[in-house]
N, C-alpha and C. Protein backbone atom coordinates (compact mmCIF):
# COMPACT_ATOMS: atom_id res chain seq x y z
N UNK A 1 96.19 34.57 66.34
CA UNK A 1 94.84 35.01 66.11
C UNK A 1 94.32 35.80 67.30
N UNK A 2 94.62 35.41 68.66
CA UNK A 2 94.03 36.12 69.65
C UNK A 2 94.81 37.26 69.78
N UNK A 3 96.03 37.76 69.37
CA UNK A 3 96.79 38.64 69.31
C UNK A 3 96.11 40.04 68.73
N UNK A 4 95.73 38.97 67.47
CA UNK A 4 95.48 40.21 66.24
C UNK A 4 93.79 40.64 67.17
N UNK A 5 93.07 40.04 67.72
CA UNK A 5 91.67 40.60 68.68
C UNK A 5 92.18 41.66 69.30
N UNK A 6 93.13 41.13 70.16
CA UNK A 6 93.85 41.35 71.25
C UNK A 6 94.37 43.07 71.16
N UNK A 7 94.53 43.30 69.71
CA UNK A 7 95.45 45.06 69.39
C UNK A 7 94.15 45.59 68.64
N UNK A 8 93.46 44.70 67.78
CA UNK A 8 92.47 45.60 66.93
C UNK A 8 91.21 46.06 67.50
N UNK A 9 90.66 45.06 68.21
CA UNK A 9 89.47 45.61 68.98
C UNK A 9 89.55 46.40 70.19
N UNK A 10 90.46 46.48 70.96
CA UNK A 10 90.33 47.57 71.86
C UNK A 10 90.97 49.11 71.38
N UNK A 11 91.86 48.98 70.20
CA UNK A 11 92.03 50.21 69.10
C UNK A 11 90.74 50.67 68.57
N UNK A 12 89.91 49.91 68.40
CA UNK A 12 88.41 50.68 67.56
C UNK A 12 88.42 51.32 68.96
N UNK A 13 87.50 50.07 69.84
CA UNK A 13 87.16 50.83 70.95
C UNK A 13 87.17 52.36 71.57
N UNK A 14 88.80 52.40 71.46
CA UNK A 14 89.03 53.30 71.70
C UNK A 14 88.86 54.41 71.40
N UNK A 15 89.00 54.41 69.99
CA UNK A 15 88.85 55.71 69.00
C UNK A 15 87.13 56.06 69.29
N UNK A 16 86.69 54.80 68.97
CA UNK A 16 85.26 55.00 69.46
C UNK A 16 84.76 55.73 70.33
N UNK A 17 85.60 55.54 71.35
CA UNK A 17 84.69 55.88 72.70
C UNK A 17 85.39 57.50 72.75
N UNK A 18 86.64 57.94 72.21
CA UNK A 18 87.34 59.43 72.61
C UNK A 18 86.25 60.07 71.80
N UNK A 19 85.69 59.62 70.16
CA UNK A 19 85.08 60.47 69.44
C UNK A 19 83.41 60.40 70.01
N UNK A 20 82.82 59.49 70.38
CA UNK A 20 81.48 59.68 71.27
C UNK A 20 81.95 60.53 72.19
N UNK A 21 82.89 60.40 73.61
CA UNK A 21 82.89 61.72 74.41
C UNK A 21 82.82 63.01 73.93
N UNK A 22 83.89 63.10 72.24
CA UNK A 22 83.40 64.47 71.97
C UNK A 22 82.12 64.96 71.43
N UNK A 23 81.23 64.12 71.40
CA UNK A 23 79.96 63.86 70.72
C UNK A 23 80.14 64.33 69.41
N UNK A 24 80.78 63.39 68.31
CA UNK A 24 81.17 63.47 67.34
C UNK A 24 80.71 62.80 66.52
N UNK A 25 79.42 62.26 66.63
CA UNK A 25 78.34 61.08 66.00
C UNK A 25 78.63 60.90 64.70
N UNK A 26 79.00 61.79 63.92
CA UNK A 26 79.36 61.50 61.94
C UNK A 26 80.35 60.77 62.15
N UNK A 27 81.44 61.56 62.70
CA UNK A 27 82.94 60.62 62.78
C UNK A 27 82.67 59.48 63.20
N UNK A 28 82.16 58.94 64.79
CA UNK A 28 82.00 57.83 64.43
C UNK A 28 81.72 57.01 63.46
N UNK A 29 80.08 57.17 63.38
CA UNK A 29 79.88 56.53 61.95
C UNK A 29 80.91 56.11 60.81
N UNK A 30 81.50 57.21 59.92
CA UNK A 30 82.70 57.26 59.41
C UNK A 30 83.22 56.31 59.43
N UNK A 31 83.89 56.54 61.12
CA UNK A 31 85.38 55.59 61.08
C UNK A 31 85.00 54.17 61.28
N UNK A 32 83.73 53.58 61.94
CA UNK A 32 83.20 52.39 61.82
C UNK A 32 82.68 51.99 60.19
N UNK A 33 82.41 52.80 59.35
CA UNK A 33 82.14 52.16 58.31
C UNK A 33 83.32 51.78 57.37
N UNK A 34 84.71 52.52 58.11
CA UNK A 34 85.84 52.34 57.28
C UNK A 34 86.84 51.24 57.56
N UNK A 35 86.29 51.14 59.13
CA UNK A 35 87.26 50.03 60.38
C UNK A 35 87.11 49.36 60.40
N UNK A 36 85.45 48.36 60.46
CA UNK A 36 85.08 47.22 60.42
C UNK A 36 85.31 46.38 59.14
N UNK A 37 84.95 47.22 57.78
CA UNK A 37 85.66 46.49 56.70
C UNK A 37 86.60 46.00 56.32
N UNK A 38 87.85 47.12 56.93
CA UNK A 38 88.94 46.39 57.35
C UNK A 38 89.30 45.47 58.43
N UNK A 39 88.50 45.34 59.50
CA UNK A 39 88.92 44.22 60.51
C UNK A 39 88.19 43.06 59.72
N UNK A 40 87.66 42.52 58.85
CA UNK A 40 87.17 42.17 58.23
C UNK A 40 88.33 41.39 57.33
N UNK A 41 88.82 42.17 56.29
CA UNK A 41 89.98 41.66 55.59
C UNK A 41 91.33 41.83 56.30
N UNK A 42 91.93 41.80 57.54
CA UNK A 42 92.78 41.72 57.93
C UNK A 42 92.51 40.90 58.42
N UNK A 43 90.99 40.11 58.94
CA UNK A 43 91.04 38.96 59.79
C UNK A 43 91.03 38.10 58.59
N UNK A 44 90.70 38.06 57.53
CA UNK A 44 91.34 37.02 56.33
C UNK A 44 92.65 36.94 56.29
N UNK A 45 93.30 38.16 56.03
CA UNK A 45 94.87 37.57 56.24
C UNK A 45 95.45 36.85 57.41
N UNK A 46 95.12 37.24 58.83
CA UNK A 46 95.35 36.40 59.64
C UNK A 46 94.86 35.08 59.44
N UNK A 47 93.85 34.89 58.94
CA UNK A 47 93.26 33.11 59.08
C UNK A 47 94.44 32.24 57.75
N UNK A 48 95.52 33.70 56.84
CA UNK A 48 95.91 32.79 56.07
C UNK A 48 94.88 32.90 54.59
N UNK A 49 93.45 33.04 54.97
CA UNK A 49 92.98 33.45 53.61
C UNK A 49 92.62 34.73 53.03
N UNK A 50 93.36 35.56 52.68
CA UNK A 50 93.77 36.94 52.18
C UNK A 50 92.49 37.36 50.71
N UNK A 51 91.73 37.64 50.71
CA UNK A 51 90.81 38.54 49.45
C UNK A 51 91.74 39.12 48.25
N UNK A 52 91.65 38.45 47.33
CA UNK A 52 92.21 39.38 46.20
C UNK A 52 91.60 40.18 45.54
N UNK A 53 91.33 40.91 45.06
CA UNK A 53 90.61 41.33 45.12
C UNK A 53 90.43 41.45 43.34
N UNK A 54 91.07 41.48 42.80
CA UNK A 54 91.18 41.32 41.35
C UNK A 54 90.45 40.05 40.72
N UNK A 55 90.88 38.88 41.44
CA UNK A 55 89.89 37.83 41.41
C UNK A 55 87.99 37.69 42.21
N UNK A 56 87.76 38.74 42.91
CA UNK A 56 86.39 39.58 43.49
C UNK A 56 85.96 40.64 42.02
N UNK A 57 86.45 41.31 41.70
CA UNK A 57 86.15 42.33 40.69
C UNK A 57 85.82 40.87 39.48
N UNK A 58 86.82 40.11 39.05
CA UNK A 58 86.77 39.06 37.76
C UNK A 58 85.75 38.22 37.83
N UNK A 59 85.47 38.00 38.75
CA UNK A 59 83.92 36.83 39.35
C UNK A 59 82.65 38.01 38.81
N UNK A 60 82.82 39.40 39.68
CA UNK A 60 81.72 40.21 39.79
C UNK A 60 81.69 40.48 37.85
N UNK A 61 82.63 40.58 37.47
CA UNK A 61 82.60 41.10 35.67
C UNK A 61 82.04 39.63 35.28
N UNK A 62 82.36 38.69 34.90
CA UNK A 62 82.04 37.53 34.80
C UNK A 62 79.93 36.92 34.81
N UNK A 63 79.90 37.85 36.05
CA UNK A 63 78.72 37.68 36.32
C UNK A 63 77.21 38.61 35.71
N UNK A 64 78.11 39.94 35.47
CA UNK A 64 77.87 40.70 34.81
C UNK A 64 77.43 40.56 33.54
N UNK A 65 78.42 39.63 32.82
CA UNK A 65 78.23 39.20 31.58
C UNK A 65 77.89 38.55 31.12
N UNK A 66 77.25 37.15 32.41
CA UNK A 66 76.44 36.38 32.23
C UNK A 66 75.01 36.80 31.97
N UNK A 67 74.97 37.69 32.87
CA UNK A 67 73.25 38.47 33.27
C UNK A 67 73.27 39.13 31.67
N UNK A 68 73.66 39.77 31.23
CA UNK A 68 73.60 40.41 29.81
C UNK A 68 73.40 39.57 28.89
N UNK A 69 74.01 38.85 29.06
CA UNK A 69 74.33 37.59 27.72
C UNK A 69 75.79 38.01 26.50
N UNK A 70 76.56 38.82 26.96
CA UNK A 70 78.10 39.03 26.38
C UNK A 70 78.83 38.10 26.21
């Protein structure tokens, strides 16, 4: 677990900080709205509990069809 900190967060960092020097403010944005979601579900797979995501979509339909009455 401290491994997976250990490579992923100073990799954002990084990217982070080369695209702020170029003052590249969208890209950032961007790549943080694309990076964190994934450090996110990669830190589920590391803990062992992995998102399926088919079973996320089947809950969200499910719920859907409750609210309607289907």
């Amino acid at each position: 677990m401290l491994a997976f900190h250990a490579w992923f967060v100073p990799l954002i960092g990084y990217v982070v900080f080369r695209l702020l020097r170029r003052r590249l403010y969208r890209d950032v944005i961007l790549f943080l709205c694309v990076s964190v979601p994934g450090y996110g579900l990669w830190l589920g797979i590391v803990n062992h509990r992995p998102i399926i995501i088919t079973e996320v979509i089947a809950r969200i339909m499910d719920a859907i069809m409750k609210v309607f009455g289907s």
